[in-house]
Structure formats: structure tokens, C-alpha cells
Protein backbone atom coordinates (compact mmCIF):
# COMPACT_ATOMS: atom_id res chain seq x y z
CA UNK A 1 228.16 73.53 273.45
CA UNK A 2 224.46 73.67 274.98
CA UNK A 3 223.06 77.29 275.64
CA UNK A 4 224.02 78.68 278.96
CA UNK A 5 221.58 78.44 282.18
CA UNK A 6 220.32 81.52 282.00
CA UNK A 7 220.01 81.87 278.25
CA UNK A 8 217.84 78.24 279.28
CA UNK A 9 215.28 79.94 282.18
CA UNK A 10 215.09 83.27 279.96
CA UNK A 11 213.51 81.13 277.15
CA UNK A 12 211.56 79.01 279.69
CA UNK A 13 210.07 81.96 281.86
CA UNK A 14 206.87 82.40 279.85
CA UNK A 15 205.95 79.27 280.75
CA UNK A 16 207.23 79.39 283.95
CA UNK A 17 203.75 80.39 287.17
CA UNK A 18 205.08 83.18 288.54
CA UNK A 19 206.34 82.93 291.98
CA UNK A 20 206.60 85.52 295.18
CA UNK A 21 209.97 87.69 295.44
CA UNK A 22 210.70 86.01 298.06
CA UNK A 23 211.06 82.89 296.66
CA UNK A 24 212.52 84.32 294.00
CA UNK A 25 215.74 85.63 296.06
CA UNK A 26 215.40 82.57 298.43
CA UNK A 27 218.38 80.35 298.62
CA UNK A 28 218.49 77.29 299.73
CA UNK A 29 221.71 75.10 299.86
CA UNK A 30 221.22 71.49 299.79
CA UNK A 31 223.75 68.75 300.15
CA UNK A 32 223.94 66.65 296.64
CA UNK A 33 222.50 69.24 295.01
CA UNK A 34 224.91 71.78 292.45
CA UNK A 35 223.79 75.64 293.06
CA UNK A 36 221.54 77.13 296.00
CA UNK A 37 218.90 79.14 293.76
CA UNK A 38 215.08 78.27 294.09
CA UNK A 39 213.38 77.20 290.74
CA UNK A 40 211.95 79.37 288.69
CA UNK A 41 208.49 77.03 288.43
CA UNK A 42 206.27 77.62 291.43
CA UNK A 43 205.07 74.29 292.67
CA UNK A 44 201.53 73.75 292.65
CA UNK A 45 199.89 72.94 296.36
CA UNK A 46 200.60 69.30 297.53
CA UNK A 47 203.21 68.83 294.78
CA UNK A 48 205.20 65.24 295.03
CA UNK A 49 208.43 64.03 294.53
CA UNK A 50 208.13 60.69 293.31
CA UNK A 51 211.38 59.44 293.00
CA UNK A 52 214.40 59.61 295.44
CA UNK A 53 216.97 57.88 298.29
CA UNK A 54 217.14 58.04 301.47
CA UNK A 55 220.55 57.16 303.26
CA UNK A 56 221.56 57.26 306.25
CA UNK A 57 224.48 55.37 307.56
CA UNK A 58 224.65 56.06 310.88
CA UNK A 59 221.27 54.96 311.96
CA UNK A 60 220.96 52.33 309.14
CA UNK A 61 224.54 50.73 308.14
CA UNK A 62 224.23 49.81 304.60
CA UNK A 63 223.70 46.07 304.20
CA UNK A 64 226.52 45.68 301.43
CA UNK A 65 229.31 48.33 301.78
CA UNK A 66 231.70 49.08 299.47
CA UNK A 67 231.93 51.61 296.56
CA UNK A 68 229.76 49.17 294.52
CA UNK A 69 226.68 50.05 296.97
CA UNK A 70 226.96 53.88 295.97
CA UNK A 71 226.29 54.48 299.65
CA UNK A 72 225.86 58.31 299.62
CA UNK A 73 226.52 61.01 302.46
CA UNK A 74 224.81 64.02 304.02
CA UNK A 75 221.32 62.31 302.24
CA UNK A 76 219.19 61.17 305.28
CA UNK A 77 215.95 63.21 306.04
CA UNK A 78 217.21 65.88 307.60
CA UNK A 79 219.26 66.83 304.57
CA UNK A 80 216.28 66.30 302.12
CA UNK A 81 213.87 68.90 304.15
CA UNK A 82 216.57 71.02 302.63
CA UNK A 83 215.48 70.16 299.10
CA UNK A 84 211.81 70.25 299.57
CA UNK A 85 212.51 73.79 301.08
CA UNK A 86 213.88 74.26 297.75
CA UNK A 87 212.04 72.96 295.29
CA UNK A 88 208.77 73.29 297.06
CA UNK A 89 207.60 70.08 296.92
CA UNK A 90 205.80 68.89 300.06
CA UNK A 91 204.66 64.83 299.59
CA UNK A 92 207.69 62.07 298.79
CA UNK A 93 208.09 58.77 297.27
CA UNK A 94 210.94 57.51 298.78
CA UNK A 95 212.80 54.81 297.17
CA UNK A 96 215.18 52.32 298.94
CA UNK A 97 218.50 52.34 297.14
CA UNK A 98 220.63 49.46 296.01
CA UNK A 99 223.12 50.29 299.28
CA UNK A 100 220.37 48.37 301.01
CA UNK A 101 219.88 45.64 299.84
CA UNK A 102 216.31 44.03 301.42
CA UNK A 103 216.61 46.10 304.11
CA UNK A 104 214.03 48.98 304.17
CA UNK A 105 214.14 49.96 307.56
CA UNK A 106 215.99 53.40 306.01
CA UNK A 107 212.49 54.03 303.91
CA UNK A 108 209.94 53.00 306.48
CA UNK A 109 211.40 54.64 309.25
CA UNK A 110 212.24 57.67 307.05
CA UNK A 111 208.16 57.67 305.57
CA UNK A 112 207.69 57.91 309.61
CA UNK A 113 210.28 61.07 310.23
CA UNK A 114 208.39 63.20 307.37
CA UNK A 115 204.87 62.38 307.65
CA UNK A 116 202.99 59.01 306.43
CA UNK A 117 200.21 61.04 305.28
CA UNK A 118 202.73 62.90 302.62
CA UNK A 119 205.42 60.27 301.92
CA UNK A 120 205.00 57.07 300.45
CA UNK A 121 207.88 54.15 299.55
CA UNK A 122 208.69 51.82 296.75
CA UNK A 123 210.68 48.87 298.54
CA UNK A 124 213.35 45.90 297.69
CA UNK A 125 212.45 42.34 298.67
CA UNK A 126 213.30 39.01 297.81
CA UNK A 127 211.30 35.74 297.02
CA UNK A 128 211.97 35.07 299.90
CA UNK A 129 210.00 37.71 301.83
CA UNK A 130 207.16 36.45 304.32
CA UNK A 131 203.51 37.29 303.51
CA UNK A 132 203.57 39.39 307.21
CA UNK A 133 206.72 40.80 306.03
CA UNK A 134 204.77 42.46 302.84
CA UNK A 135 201.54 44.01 305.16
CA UNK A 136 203.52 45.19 307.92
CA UNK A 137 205.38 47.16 304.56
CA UNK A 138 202.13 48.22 303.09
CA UNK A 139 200.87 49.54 306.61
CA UNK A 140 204.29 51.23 307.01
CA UNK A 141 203.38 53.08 303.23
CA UNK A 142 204.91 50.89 301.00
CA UNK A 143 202.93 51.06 297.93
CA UNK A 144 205.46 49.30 295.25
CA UNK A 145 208.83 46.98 294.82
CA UNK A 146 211.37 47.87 292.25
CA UNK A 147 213.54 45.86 290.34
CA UNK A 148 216.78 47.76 289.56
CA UNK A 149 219.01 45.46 287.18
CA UNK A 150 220.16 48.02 284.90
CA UNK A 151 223.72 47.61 286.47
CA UNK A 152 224.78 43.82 287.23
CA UNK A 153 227.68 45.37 289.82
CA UNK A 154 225.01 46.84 291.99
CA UNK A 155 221.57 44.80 291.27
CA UNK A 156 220.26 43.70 294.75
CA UNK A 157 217.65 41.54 292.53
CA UNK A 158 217.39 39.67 289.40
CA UNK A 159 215.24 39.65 286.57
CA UNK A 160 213.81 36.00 287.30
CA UNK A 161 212.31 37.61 290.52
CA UNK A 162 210.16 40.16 288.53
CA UNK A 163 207.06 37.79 287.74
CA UNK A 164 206.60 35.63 291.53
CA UNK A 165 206.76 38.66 293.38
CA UNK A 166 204.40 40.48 291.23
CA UNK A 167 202.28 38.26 291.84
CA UNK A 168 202.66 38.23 295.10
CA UNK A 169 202.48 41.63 295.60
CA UNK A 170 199.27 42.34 293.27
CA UNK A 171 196.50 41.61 296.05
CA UNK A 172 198.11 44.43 298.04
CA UNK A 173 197.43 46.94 295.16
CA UNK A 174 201.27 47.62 294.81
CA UNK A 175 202.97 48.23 291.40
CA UNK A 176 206.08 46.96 290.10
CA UNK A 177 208.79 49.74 289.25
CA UNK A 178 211.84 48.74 286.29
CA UNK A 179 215.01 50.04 286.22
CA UNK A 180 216.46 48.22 282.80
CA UNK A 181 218.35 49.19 280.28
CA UNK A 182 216.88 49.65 276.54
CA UNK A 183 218.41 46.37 275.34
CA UNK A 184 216.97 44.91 278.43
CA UNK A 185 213.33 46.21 277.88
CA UNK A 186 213.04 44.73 274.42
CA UNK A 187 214.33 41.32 275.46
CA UNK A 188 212.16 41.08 278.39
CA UNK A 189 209.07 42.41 276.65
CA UNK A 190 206.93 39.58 276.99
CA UNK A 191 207.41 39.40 280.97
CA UNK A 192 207.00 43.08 280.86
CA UNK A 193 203.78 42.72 279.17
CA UNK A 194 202.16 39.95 281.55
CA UNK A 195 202.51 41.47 284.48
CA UNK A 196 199.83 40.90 286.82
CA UNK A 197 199.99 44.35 288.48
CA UNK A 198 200.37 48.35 287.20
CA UNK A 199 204.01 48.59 286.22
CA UNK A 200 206.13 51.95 286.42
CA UNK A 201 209.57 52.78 284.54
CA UNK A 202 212.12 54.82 286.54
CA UNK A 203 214.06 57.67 284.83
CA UNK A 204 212.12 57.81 281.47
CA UNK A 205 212.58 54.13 280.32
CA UNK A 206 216.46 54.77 280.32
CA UNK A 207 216.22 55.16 276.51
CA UNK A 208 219.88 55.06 274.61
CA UNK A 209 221.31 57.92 272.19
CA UNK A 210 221.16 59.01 270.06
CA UNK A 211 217.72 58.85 267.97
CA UNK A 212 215.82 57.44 271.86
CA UNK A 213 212.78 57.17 269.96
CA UNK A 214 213.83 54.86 267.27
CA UNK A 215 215.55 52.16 269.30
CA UNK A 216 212.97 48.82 270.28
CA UNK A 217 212.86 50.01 273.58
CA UNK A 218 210.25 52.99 272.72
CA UNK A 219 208.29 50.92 271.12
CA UNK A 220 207.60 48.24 273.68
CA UNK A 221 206.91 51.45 276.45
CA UNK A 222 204.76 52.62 274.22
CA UNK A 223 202.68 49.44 273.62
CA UNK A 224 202.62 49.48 277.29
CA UNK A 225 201.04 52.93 277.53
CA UNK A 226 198.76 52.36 275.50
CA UNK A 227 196.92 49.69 277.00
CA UNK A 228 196.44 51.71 280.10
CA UNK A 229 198.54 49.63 283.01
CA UNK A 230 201.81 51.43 282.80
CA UNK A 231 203.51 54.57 284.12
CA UNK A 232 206.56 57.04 283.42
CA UNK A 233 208.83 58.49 285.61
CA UNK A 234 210.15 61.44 284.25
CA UNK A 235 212.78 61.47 286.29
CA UNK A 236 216.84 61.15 286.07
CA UNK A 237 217.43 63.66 282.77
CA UNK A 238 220.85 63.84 283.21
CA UNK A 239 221.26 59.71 282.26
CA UNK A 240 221.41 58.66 278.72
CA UNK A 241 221.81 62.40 277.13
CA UNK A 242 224.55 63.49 274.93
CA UNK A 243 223.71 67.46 274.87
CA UNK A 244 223.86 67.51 278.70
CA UNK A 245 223.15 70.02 281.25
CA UNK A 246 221.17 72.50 281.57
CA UNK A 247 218.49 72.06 279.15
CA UNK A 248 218.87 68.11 278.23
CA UNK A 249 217.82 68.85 274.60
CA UNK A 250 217.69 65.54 273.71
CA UNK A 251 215.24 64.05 276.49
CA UNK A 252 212.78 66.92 275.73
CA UNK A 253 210.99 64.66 272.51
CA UNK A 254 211.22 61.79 274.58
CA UNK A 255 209.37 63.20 277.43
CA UNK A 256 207.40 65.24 275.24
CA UNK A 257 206.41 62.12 273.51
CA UNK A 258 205.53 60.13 276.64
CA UNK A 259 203.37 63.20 277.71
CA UNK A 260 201.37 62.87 275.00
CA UNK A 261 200.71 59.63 274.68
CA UNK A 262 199.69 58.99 278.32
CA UNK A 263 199.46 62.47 280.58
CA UNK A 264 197.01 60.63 282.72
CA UNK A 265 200.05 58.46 283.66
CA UNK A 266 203.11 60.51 284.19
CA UNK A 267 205.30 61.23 287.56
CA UNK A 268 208.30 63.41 288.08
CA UNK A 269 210.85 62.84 290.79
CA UNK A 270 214.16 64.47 291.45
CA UNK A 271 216.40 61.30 292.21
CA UNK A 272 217.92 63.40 294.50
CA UNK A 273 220.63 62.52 296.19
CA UNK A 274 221.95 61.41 292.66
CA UNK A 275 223.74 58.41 293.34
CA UNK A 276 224.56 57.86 289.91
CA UNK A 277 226.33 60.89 289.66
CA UNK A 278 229.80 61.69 290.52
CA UNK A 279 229.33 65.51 289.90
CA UNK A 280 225.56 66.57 291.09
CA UNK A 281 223.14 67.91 289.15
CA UNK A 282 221.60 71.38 289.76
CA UNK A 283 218.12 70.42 291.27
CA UNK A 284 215.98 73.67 290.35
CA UNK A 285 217.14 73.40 286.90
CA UNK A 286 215.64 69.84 286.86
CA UNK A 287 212.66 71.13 288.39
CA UNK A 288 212.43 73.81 285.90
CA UNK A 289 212.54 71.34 282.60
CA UNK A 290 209.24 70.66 283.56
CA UNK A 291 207.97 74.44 282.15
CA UNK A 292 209.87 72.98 279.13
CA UNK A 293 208.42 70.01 278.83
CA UNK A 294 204.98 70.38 280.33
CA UNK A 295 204.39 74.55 279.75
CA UNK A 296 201.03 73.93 280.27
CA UNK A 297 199.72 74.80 284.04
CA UNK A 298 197.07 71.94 284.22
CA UNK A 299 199.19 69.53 282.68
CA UNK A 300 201.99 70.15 285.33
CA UNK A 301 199.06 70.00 287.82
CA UNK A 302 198.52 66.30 286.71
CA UNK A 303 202.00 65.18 286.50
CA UNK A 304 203.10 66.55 290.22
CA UNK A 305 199.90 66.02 292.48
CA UNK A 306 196.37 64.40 290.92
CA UNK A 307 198.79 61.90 289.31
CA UNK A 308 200.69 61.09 292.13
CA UNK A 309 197.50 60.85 294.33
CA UNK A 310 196.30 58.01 291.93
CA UNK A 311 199.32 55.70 291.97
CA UNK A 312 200.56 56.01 295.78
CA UNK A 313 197.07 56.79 297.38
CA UNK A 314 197.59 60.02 298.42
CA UNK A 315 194.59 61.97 300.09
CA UNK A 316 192.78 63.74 296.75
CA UNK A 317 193.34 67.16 296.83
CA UNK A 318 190.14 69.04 296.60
């Protein structure tokens, strides 16, 4: 069995910028979200979560119900204040979720409710989207499209849409953002590689167990990093780990190893609601692996607001 949470944060609290009392005792329940503590890492000033869902049902029906879709409850924006309370983050990339479909009304309109100069979106289209379609998105704050075909049961998109609508989407200044599976990585490598714009891997390149940093997958990320063009989410910990919660042992080399090799290029985001999850993750300790991972203060610094200003054109923080 893993060591116990607070064996975990006792270990991690050297690293850990001290926070106020207050925030020390606050608590702060969030739907989604296991526990009600606040981290024990103080976020830095203009900190951003990159990666997470908005849903919200009763304004925005999902376009494909059914327990395939994942359609989650208590997660529209009202519900995710909670978590920034939390957590402490204050800017948001918001992601539109396979429950969706094409339909991004949920982001857009959500990027609206908390604040287009703080919340940006990564959207789900179609070949089939009109060239309006795209700038009336960008204008909205859509600064990416994702591609999530890790999971044929929920995929709103297919792999053979990757390359048109990159290049579609590259005179806007948007990225591409990949949600594959290892095995899926390697074999599309070559697609991967010609990409016309910046491309960005959710949830730390979903690498398999064990030995992550063995299998092909690695390697072709890597190669990717290295020529500049490509970024890590170091996000979802709780997917492909075998030592599980709370300290993830065995995603701290991989993210260690992606910090390393490209710090200039590296996001974190909380994934909250979770749909993957049947049981919900406890979001401060997610928050928290980030002392682990990053115990450097300038490094987290980079990772959770100059970085995030670079991709998603947030206003520089001075």
C-alpha cells in the first residue's frame, strides 16, 4: 500500500510556499471533488488551470446523451468558482467535453460567465465547420481544438480529422490538443510530427504501466519536445498509475522527466470535474504533487502562469 496522505504532505511541506492560516484552516467543499481541505501549495498570483469541463445540462442539453457521453452533474460554473476558491487558481482553460459533441456553446458561454480576460477554451469541431464558424470561436476565446480518440465509445472525432483541420485552424494561431492512447501515439507518429500548428498532449501523454518511460510512446513525445512545437499537460495523475492515490509514485519520473526536458513548455490543469472517474479524486492533493514534482518556486511559477500566458494569450503578468 502507498504511504498515507498525510505521511505524503509531511514529506512534501518543505517544498511546499507557505500559505496564510487562514487558508490553511479554510475549507472549501466542492462538488466532484473528494475532501474539503485547501492545498498545502500557495498558488502563485494569476495562477491557471489549464485543463477542465464545463457541464451544464440544464442550460446546454448534451448533444449525445446516454452514459457513453459521461455527462456529469453539479459541474457548471457556478460549481467550479467553488474549486478555484479552493485551489486558488484564478485564470481557466476550459475544455468542451465529449458530452458535447460540436457544440461549444457550454465553453463559450461559460469563458463569458467567468471573465474572457482570465478564461480561455480548447473547442470540438468537425470538417465540416464554416470558416465564420472558427473566428466567431476565436473572438469568443477559443484558442485550440482537441482531438480526444483515446476511447472509440465516446470519440466525438476521428483521427483522419487531425491533419485538415489543423490546417485550417493554423492561420488563427490555435494549437491542436491529443488525447491518444500510447499505442496510438507511436502509430500515428508521422501525422503527429507534421503538424502544421503547436500541438499539446492532455494528461501527460497517457503513458501505459508499468516502466511509462520505456514504452514507444515516450520516445515519440520526446522527439516532439525537443524540436520546440509541442506541449505537456501535466494533468489527469490519477489515469494510467498502478501505485495510486495520494502520491502517484509512478507518474512522478514521468513528469519529472517531461519537466526537464522542456520546462519552457509545461501546463497543469485539474481535469476537474473528473469525468473519467467513478470515485473523485481529492483536488488539493493533485494540486499539491506539483511541490513534488516541481519543488522549485520559479519553476512552478512557469508551469502555472508565464507558461500559460504564452500558449492561450493571456495578459503577461508583470
Amino acid at each position: 500500500m502507498g504511504m498515507g496522505r498525510r505521511t505524503f504532505l509531511a514529506g512534501a511541506g518543505a517544498a511546499l510556499a507557505a500559505g496564510t492560516p487562514a487558508q490553511a484552516q479554510a475549507q472549501h467543499a466542492v462538488p466532484n471533488s473528494e475532501g474539503s481541505e485547501a492545498p498545502r501549495l500557495k498558488a502563485p498570483a494569476n495562477a491557471c488551470d489549464c485543463h477542465m469541463h464545463i457541464y451544464d445540462g440544464e442550460r446546454f442539453p448534451p448533444a449525445r446523451p446516454g452514459p457513453q457521453s459521461r455527462m456529469q452533474v453539479n459541474a457548471a460554473v457556478d460549481q467550479y468558482k467553488l474549486l478555484q476558491a479552493r485551489i486558488g487558481t484564478t485564470r481557466t482553460v476550459i475544455v468542451t467535453p465529449a458530452a458535447y459533441v460540436t457544440d461549444n456553446r457550454v465553453t463559450t458561454d461559460a469563458i463569458q460567465r467567468l471573465g474572457p480576460a482570465n478564461t480561455r477554451g480548447v473547442a470540438v469541431v468537425h470538417p465540416t465547420v464554416a470558416d465564420g464558424e472558427l473566428r466567431a470561436m476565436a473572438d469568443a476565446g477559443i484558442r485550440g481544438i482537441r482531438f480526444t480518440v483515446f476511447d472509440p465509445a465516446s470519440a466525438a472525432v476521428s483521427i483522419d480529422m487531425i491533419e485538415p483541420l489543423a490546417r485550417r485552424v493554423a492561420d488563427l494561431g490555435w494549437h491542436v490538443q491529443i488525447h491518444m492512447r500510447g499505442d496510438q501515439i507511436v502509430e500515428n507518429a508521422d501525422l503527429l510530427q507534421r503538424l502544421p500548428t503547436q500541438v499539446v498532449f492532455d494528461h501527460m501523454g497517457r503513458l501505459p504501466q508499468p516502466a511509462p518511460l520505456d514504452h514507444a510512446a515516450y520516445k515519440v513525445i520526446r522527439a516532439m519536445l525537443d524540436k520546440g512545437r509541442t506541449w505537456m499537460k501535466l494533468s489527469g495523475a490519477y489515469m494510467d498509475t498502478n501505485s495510486g492515490a495520494p502520491a502517484y509514485a509512478d507518474k512522478r519520473a514521468v513528469a519529472e522527466a517531461y519537466l526537464k526536458a522542456a520546462p519552457e513548455r509545461m501546463v497543469w490543469g485539474s481535469d476537474w470535474p473528473h469525468p473519467t472517474e467513478k470515485n473523485k479524486p481529492n483536488d488539493a492533493t493533485l494540486f499539491d504533487l506539483l511541490a513534488e514534482w516541481a519543488p522549485d518556486a520559479s519553476l512552478r511559477e512557469r508551469i502555472l502562469v508565464s507558461n500559460p500566458e504564452a500558449l492561450y494569450g493571456f495578459a503577461r503578468t508583470i
